[in-house]
C-alpha atoms as a PDB file:
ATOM      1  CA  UNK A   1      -0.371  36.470   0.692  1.00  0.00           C
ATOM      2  CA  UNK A   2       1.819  33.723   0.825  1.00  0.00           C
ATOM      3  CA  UNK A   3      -0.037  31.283   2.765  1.00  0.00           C
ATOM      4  CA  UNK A   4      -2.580  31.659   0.495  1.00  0.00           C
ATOM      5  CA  UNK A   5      -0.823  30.014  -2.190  1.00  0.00           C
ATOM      6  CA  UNK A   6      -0.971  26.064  -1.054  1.00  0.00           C
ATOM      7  CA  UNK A   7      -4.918  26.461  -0.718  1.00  0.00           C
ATOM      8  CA  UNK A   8      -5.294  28.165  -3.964  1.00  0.00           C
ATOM      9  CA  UNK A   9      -2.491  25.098  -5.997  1.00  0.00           C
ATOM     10  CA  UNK A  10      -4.981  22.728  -3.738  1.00  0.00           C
ATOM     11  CA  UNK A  11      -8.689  23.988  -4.799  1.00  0.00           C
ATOM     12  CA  UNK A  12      -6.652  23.775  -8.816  1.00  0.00           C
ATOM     13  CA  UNK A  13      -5.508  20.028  -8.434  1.00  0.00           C
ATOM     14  CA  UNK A  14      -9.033  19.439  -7.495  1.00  0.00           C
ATOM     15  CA  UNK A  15     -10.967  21.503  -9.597  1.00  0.00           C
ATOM     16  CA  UNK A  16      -8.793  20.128 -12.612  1.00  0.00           C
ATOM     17  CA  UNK A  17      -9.650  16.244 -10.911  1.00  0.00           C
ATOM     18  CA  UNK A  18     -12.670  16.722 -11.626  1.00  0.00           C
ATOM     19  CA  UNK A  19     -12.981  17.890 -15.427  1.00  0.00           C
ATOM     20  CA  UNK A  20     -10.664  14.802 -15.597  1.00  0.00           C
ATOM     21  CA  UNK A  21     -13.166  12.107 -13.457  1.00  0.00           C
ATOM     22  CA  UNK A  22     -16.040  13.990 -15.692  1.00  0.00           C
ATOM     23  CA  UNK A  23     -14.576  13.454 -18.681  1.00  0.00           C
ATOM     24  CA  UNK A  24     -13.363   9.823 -18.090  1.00  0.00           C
ATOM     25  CA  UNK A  25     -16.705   8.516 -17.369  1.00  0.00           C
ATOM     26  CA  UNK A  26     -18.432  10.610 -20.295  1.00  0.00           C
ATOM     27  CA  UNK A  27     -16.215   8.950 -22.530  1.00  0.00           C
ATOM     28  CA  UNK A  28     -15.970   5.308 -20.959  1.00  0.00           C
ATOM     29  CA  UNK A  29     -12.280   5.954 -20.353  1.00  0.00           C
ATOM     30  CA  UNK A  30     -12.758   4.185 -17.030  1.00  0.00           C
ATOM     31  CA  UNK A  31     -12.362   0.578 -19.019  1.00  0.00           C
ATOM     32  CA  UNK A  32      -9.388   1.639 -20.465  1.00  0.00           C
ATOM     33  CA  UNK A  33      -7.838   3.317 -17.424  1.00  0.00           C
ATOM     34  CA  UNK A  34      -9.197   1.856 -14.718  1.00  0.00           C
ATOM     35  CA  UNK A  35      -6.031   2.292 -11.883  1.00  0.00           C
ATOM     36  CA  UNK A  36      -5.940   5.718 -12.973  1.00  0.00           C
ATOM     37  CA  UNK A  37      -9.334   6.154 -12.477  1.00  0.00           C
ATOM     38  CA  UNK A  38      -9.389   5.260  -9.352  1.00  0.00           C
ATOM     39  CA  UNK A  39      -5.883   7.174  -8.774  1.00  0.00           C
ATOM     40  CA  UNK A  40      -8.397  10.629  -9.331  1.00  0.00           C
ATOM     41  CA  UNK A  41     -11.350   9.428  -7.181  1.00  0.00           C
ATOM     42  CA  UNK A  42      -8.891   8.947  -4.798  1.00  0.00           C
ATOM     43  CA  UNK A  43      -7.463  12.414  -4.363  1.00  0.00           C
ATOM     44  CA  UNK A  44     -11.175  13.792  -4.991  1.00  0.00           C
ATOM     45  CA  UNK A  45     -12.180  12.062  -2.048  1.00  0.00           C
ATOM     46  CA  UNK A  46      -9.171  12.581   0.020  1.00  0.00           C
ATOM     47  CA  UNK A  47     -10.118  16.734   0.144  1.00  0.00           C
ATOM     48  CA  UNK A  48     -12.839  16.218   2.275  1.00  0.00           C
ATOM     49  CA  UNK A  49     -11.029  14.003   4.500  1.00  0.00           C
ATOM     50  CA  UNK A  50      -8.281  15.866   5.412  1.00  0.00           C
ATOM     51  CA  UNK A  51     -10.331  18.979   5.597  1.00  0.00           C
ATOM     52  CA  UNK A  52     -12.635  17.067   8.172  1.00  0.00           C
ATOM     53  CA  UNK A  53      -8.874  16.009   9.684  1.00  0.00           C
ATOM     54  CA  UNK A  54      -7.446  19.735   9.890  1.00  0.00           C
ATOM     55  CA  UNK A  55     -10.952  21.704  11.031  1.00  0.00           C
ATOM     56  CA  UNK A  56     -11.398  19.259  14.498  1.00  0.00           C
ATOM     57  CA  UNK A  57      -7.407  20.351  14.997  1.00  0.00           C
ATOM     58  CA  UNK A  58      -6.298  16.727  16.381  1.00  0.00           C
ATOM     59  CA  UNK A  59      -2.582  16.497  15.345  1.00  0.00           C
ATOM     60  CA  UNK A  60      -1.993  13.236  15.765  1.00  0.00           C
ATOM     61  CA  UNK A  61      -5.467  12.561  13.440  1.00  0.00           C
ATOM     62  CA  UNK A  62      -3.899  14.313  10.364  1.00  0.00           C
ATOM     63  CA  UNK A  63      -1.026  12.687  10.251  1.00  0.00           C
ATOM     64  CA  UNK A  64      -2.525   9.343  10.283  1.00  0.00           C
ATOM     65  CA  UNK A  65      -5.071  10.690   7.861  1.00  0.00           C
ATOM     66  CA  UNK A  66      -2.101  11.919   5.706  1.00  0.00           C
ATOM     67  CA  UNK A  67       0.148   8.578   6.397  1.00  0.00           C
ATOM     68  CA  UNK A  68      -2.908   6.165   5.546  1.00  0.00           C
ATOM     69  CA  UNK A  69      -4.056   8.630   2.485  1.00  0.00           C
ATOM     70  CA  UNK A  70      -0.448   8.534   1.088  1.00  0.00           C
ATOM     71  CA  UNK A  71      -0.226   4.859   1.366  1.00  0.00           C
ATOM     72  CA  UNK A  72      -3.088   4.215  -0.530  1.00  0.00           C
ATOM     73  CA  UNK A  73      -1.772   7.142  -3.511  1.00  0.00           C
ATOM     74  CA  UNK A  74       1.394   5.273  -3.462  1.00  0.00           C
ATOM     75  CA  UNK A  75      -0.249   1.757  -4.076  1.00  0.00           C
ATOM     76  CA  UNK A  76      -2.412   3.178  -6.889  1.00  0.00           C
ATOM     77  CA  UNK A  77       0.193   4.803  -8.381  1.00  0.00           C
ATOM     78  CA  UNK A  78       2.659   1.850  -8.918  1.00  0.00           C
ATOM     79  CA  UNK A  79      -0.620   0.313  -9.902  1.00  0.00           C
ATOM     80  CA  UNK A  80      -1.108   3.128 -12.823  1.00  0.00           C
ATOM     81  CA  UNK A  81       2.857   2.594 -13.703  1.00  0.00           C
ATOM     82  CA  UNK A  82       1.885  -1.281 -14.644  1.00  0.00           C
ATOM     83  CA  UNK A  83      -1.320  -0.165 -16.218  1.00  0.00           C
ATOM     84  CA  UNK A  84       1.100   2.079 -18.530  1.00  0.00           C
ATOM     85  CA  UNK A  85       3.558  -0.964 -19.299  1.00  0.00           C
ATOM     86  CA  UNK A  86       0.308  -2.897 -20.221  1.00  0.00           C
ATOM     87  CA  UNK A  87      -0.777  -0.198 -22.654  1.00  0.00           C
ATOM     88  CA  UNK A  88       2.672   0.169 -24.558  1.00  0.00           C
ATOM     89  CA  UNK A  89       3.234  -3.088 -24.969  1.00  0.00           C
ATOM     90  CA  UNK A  90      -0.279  -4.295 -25.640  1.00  0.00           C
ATOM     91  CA  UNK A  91      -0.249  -4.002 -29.510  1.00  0.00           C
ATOM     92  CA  UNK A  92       3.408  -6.436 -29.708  1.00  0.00           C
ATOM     93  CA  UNK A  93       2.164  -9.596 -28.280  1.00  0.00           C
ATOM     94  CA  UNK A  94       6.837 -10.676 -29.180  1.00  0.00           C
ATOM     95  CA  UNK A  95       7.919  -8.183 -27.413  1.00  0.00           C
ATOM     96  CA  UNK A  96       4.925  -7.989 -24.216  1.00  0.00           C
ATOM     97  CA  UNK A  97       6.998 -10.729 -21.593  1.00  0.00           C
ATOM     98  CA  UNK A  98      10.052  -8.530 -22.535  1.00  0.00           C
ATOM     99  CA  UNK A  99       8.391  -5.759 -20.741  1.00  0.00           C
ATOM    100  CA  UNK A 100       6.893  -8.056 -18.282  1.00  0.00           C
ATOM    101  CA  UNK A 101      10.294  -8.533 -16.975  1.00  0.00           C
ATOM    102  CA  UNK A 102      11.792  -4.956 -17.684  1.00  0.00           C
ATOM    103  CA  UNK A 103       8.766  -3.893 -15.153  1.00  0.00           C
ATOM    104  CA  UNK A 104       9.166  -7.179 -12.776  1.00  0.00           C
ATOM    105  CA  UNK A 105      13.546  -7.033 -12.270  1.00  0.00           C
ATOM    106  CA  UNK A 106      13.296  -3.483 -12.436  1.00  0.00           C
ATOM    107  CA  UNK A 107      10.818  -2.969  -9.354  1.00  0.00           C
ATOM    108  CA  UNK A 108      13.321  -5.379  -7.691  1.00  0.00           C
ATOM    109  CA  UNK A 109      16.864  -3.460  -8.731  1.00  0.00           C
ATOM    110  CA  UNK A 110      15.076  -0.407  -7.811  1.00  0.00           C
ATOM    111  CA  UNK A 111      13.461  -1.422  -4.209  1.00  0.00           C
ATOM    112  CA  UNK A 112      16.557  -2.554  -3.255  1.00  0.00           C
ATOM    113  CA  UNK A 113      18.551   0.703  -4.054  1.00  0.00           C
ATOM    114  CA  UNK A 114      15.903   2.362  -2.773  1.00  0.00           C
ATOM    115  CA  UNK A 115      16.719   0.577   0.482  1.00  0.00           C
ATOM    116  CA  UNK A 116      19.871   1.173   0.895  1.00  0.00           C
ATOM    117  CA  UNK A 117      19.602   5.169   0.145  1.00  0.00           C
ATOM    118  CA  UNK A 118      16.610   5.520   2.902  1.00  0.00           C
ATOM    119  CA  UNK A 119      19.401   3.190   5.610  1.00  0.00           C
ATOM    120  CA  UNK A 120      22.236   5.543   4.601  1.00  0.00           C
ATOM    121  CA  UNK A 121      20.528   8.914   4.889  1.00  0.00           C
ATOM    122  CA  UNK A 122      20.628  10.459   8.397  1.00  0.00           C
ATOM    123  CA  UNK A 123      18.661  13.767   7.401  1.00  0.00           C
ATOM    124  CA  UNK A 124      18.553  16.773   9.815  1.00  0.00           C
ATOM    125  CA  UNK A 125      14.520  16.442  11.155  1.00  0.00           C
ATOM    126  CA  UNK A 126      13.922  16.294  14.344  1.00  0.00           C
ATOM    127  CA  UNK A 127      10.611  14.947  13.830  1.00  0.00           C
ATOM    128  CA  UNK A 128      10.690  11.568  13.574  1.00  0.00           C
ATOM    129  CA  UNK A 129       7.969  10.590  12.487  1.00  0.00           C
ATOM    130  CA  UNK A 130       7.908  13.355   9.650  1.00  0.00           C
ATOM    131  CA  UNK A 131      11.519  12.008   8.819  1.00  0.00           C
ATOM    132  CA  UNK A 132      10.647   8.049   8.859  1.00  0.00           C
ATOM    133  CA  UNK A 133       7.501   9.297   6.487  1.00  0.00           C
ATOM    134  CA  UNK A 134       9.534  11.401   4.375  1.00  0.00           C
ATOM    135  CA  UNK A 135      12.095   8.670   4.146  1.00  0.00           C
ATOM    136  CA  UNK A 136       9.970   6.168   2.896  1.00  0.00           C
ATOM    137  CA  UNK A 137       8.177   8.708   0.292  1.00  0.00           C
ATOM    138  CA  UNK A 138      11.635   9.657  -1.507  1.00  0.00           C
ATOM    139  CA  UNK A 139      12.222   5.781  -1.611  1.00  0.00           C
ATOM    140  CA  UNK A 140       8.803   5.432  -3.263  1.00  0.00           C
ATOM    141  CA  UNK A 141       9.121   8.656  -5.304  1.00  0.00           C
ATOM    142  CA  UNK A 142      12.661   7.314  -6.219  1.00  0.00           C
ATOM    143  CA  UNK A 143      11.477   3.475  -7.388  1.00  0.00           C
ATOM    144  CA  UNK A 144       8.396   5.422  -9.246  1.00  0.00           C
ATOM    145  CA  UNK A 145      11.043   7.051 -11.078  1.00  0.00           C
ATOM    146  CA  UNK A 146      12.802   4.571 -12.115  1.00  0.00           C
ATOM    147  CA  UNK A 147      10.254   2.355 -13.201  1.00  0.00           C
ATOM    148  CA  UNK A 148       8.947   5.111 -15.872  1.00  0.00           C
ATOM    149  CA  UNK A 149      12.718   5.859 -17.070  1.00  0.00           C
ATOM    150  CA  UNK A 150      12.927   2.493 -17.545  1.00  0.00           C
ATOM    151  CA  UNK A 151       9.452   2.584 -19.605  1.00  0.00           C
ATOM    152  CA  UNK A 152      11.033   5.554 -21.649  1.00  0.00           C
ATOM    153  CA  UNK A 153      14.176   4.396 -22.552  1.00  0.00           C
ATOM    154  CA  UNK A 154      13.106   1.208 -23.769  1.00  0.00           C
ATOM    155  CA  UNK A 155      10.115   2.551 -25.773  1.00  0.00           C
ATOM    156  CA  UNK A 156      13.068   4.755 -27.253  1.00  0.00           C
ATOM    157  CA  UNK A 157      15.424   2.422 -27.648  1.00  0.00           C
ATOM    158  CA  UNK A 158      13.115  -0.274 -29.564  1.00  0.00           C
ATOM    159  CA  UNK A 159      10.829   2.465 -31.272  1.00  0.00           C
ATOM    160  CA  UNK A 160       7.609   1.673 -30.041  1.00  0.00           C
ATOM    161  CA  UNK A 161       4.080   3.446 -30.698  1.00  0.00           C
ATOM    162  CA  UNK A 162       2.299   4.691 -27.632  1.00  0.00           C
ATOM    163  CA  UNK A 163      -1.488   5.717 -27.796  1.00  0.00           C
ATOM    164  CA  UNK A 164      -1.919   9.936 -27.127  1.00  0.00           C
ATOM    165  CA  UNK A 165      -3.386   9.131 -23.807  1.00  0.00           C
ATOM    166  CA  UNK A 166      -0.734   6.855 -22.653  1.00  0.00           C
ATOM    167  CA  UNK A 167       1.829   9.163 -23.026  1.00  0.00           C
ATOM    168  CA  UNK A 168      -0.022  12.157 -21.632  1.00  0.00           C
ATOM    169  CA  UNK A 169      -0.531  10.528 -18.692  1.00  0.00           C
ATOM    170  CA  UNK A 170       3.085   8.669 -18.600  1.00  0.00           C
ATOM    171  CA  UNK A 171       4.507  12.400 -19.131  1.00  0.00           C
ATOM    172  CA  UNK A 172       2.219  13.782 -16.139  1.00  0.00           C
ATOM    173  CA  UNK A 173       3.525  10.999 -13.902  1.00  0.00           C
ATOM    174  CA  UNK A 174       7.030  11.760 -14.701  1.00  0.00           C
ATOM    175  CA  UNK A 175       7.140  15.286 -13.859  1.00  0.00           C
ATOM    176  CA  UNK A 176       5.198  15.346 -10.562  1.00  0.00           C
ATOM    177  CA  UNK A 177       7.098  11.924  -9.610  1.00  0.00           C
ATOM    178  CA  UNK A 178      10.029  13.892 -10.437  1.00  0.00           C
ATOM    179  CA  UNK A 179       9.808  17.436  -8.728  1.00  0.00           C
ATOM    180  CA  UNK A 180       8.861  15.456  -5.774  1.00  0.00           C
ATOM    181  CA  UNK A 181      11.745  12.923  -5.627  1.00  0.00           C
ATOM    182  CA  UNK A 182      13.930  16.069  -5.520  1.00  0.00           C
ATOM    183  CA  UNK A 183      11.802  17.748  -3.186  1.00  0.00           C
ATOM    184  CA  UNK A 184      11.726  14.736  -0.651  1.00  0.00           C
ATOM    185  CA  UNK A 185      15.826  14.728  -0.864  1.00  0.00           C
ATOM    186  CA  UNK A 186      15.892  18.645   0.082  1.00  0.00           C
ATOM    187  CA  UNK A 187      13.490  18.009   3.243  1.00  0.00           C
ATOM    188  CA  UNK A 188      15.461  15.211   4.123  1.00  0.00           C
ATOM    189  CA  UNK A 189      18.565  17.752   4.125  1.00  0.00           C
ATOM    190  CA  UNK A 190      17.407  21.037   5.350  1.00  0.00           C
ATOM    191  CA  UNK A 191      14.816  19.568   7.551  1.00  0.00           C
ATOM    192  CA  UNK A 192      11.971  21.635   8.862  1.00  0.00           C
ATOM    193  CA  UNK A 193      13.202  24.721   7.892  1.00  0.00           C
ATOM    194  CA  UNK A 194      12.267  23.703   4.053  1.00  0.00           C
ATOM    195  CA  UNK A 195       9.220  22.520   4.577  1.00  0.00           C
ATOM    196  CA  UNK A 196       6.980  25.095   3.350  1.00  0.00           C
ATOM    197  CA  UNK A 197       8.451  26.110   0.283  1.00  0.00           C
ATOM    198  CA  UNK A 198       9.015  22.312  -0.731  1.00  0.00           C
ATOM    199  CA  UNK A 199       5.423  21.586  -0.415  1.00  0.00           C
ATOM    200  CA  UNK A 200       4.534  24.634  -2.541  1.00  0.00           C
ATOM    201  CA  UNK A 201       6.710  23.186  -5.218  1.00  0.00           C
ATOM    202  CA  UNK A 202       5.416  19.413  -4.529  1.00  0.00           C
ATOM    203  CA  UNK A 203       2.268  20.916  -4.854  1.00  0.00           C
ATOM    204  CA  UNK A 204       2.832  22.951  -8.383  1.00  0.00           C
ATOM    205  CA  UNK A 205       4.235  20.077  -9.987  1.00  0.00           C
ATOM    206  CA  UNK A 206       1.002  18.233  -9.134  1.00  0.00           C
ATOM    207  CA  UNK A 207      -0.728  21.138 -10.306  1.00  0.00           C
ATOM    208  CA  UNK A 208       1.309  20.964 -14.141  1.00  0.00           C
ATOM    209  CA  UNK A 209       1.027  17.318 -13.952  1.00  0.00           C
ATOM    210  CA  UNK A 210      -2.921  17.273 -13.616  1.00  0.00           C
ATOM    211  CA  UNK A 211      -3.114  20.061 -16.089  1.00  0.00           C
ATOM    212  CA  UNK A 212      -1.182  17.856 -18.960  1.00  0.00           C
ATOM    213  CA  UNK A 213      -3.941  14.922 -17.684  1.00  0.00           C
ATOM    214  CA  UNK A 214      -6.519  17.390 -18.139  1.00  0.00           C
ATOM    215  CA  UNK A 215      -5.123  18.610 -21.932  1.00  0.00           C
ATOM    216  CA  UNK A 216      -4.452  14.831 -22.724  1.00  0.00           C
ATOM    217  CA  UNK A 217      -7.907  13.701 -22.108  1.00  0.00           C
ATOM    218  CA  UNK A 218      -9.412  16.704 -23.769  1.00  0.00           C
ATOM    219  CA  UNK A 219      -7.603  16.591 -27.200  1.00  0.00           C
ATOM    220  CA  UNK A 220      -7.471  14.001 -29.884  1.00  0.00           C
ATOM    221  CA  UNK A 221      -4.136  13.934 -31.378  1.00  0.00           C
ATOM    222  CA  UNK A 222      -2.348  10.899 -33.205  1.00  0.00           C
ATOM    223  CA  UNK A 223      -0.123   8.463 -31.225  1.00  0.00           C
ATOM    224  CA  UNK A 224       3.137   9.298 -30.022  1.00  0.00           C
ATOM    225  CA  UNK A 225       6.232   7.432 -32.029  1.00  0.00           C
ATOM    226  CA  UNK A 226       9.524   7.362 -30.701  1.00  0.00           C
ATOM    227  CA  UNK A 227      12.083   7.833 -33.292  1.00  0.00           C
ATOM    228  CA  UNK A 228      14.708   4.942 -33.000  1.00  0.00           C
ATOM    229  CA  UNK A 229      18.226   6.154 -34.039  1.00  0.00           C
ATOM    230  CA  UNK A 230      19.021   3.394 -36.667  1.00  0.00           C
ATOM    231  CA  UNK A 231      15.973   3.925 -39.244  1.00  0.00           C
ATOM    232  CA  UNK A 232      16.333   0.388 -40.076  1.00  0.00           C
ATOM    233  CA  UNK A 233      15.194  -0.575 -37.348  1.00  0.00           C
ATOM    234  CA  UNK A 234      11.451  -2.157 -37.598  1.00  0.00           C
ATOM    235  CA  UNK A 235       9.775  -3.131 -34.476  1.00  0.00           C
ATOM    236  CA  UNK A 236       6.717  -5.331 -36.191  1.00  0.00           C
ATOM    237  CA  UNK A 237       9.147  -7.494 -38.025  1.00  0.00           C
ATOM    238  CA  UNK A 238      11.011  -7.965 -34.931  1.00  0.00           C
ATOM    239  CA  UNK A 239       7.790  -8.325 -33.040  1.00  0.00           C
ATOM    240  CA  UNK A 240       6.441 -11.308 -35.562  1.00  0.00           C
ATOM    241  CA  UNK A 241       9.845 -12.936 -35.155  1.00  0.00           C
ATOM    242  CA  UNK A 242       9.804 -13.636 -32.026  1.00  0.00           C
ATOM    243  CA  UNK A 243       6.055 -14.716 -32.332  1.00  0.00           C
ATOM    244  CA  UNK A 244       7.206 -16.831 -34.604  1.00  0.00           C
ATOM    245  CA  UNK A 245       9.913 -18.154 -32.457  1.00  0.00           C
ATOM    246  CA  UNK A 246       6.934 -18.337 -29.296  1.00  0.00           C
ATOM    247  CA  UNK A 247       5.050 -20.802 -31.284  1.00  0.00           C
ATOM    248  CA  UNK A 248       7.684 -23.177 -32.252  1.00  0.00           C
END
């Protein structure tokens, strides 16, 4: 009954996919969101690839299927992460090279820690290929991460106005980059013998995180403010400042 589980959390992601692609392209959302767009096609069209992989049983196949197929997720999804920075700071033209440098010395700080923690950790797989690629997930997973606290915190701290969509789909991106970062850290502790029920969580959290795509999309809700703690603090007049200071 078990084993039944990752197929059925599979067939949902994809199902789920595509009411989102559907919807997208009903609604022109494509222009807005193009990278995440694409970040949907993508696992769409990886299903019948690695189902093609699996059925002709080739081992060696699949996992460069999987590698290659992961590669590309990762490179669309740091590409979605910049897409998102673009989109929150889009209506404060001040404050936009701010973020433009958040995004650029944070990928840096966080590639570089991300370095060091996939040199230190030792891990307990005797596969070494599945270690090396688990390695270098966790240290995607982990820079991921960062980038989007990063967003968070400073859209906090300075009070800034996201569109509905933007945050639905930042929110997504945080949990499922989230459960998997932790995930990736487990395998790389327990080793094979964690494999299975990691994956089913990895998997779930996709599941949730597609699901608050899918309710994002669908609905039509008013933007998403964050509350700064000092109410005095306004964000246009200190966006038209530094305008003002731009053009001098």
């Amino acid at each position: 009954m078990l084993a039944v589980f990752p197929y059925a959390l599979w067939l949902m992601a994809s199902a789920l996919q595509s009411a989102i692609a559907v919807r997208m392209w009903a609604r022109h959302l494509y222009r807005d969101y193009p990278l995440f767009f694409a970040y949907t096609l993508s696992h769409l069209l990886s299903v019948p690839v690695v189902l093609y992989c699996y059925r002709l049983g080739d081992r060696d196949l699949y996992r460069n299927a999987y590698a290659g197929l992961e590669i590309v997720f990762a490179v669309l999804k740091f590409g979605v992460i910049c897409e998102l920075f673009s989109h929150v700071f889009r209506p404060y033209d001040g404050v936009r090279g701010l973020g433009s440098v958040l995004l650029r010395w944070g990928s840096v700080i966080l590639l570089l820690i991300a370095v060091v923690v996939a040199a230190s950790s030792s891990g307990s797989d005797s596969d070494r290929f599945l270690a090396g690629l688990f390695a270098i997930e966790r240290s995607v997973e982990l820079v991921q991460g960062g980038l989007l606290l990063l967003l968070f915190i400073f859209s906090s701290s300075l009070g800034l106005r996201w569109q509905h969509r933007t945050w639905g789909l930042a929110l997504g991106l945080a949990v499922v980059t989230s459960v998997e970062l932790a995930a990736f850290t487990l395998r790389a502790q327990l080793g094979a013998t964690g494999h299975d029920i990691l994956s089913l969580i990895s998997n779930a959290a996709y599941d949730c995180a597609v699901l608050i795509w899918l309710l994002t999309l669908y609905t039509h809700k008013a933007e998403h403010h964050f509350e700064h703690r000092v109410q005095s603090w306004d964000v246009d007049s200190w966006n038209r400042a530094l305008l003002d200071l731009l053009r001098r």
